[in-house]
Protein backbone atom coordinates (compact mmCIF):
# COMPACT_ATOMS: atom_id res chain seq x y z
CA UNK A 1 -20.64 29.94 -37.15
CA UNK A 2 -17.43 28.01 -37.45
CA UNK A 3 -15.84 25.65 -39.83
CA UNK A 4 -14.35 22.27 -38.85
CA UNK A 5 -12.11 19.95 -40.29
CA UNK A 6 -10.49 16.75 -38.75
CA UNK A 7 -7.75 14.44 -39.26
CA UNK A 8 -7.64 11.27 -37.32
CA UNK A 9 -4.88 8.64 -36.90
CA UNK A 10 -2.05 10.98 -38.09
CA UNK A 11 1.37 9.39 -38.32
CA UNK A 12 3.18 12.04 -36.44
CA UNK A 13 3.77 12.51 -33.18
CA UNK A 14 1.68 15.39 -31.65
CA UNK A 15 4.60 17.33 -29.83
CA UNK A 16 5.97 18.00 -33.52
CA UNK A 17 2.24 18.99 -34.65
CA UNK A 18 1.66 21.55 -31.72
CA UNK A 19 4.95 23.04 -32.85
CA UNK A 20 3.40 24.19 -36.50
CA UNK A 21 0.20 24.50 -35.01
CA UNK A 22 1.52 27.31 -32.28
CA UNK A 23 2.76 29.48 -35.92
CA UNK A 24 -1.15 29.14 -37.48
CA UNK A 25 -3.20 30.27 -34.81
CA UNK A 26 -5.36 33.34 -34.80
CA UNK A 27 -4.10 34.17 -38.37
CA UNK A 28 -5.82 34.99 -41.56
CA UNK A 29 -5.79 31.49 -43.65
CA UNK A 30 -3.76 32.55 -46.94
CA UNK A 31 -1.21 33.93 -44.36
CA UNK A 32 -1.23 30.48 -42.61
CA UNK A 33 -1.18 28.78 -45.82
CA UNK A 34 1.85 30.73 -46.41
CA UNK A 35 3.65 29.66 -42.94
CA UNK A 36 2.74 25.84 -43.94
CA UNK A 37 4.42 25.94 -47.16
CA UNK A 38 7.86 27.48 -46.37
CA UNK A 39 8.25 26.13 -42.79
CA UNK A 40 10.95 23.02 -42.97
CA UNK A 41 8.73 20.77 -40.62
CA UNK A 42 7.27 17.42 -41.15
CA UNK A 43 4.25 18.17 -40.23
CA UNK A 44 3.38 21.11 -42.66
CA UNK A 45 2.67 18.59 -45.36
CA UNK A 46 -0.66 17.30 -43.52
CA UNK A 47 -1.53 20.38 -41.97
CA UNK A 48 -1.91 22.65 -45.32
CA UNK A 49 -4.47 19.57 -47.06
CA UNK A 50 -6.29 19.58 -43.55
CA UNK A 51 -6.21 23.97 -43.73
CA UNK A 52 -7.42 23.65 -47.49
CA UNK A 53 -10.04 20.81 -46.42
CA UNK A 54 -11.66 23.55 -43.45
CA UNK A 55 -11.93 26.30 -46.46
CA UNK A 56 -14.14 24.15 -48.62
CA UNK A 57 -16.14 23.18 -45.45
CA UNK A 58 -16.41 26.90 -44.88
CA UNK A 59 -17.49 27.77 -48.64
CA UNK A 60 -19.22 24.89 -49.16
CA UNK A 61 -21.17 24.06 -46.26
CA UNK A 62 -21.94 27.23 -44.27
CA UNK A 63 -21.41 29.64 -47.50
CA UNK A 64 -18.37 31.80 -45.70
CA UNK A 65 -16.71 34.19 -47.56
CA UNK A 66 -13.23 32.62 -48.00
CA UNK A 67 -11.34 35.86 -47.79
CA UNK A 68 -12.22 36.97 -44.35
CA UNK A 69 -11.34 33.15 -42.58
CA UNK A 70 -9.42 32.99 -39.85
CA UNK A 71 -7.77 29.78 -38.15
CA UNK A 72 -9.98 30.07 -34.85
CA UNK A 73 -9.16 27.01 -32.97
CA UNK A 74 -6.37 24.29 -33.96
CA UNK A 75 -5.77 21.68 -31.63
CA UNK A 76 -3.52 17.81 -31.30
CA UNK A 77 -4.81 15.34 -29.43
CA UNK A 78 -2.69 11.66 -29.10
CA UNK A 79 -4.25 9.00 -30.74
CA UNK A 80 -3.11 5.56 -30.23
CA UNK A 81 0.36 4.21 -29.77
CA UNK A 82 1.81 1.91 -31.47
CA UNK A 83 4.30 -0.36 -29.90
CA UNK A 84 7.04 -1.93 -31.44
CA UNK A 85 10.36 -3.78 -30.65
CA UNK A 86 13.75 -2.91 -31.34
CA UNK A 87 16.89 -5.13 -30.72
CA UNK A 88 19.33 -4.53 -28.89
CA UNK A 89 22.81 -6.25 -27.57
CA UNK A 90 22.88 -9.28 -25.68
CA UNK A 91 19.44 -10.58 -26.82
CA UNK A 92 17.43 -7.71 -25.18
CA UNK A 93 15.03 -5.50 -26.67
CA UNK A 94 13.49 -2.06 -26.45
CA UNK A 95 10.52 -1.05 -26.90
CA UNK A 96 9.91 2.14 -29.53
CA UNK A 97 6.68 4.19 -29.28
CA UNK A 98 5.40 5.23 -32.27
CA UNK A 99 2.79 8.00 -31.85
CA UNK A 100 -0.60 8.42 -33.41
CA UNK A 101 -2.31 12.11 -33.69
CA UNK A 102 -6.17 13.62 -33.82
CA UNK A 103 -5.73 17.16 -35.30
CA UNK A 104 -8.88 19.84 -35.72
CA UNK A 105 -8.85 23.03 -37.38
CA UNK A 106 -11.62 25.50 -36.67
CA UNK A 107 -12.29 28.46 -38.94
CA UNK A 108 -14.22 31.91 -38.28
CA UNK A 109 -14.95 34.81 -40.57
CA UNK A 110 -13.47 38.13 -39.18
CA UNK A 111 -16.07 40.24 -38.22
């Protein structure tokens, strides 16, 4: 029995997701809640409501003992791109990319 929670459309690029994601996997979630809140990354911010979001899904949907969670799976996925112009000299212009993100995080209880 897991617990899922998903965030769609994220404004954040996912190479600077997978970074926070690689410090939360296979840990125990108040220790993970821990590494969101003191870790200087963009991306923490979104990641600790999404974390808190999969422990009520756990306690509230599939009764789970909130203690003994673990973050089992956690996962980015790109989502759309959205393109955008930027100008440049001499009448030219570049294009900027700015990245959409799908995040899921899965949570066990430790056997």
């Amino acid at each position: 029995m897991e617990a899922r929670a998903y965030l769609k459309y994220a404004r954040i690029a996912p190479r600077k997701v997978q970074i926070v994601l690689d410090l939360i996997r296979n840990k125990p979630v108040d220790q993970a809640l821990a590494i969101l809140k003191h870790t200087p990354k963009a991306a923490c911010e979104p990641l600790e409501k999404l974390l808190k979001s999969a422990m009520a899904n756990a306690e509230n949907n599939h009764n789970m003992d909130k203690n003994s969670l673990y973050v089992s799976e956690c996962f980015v996925c790109p989502g759309p791109v959205l393109k955008r112009m930027r100008p440049r000299a001499q009448g030219r212009a570049f294009r900027v990319l700015k990245r959409t993100s799908h995040i899921t995080i899965a949570l066990k209880e430790r056997d």
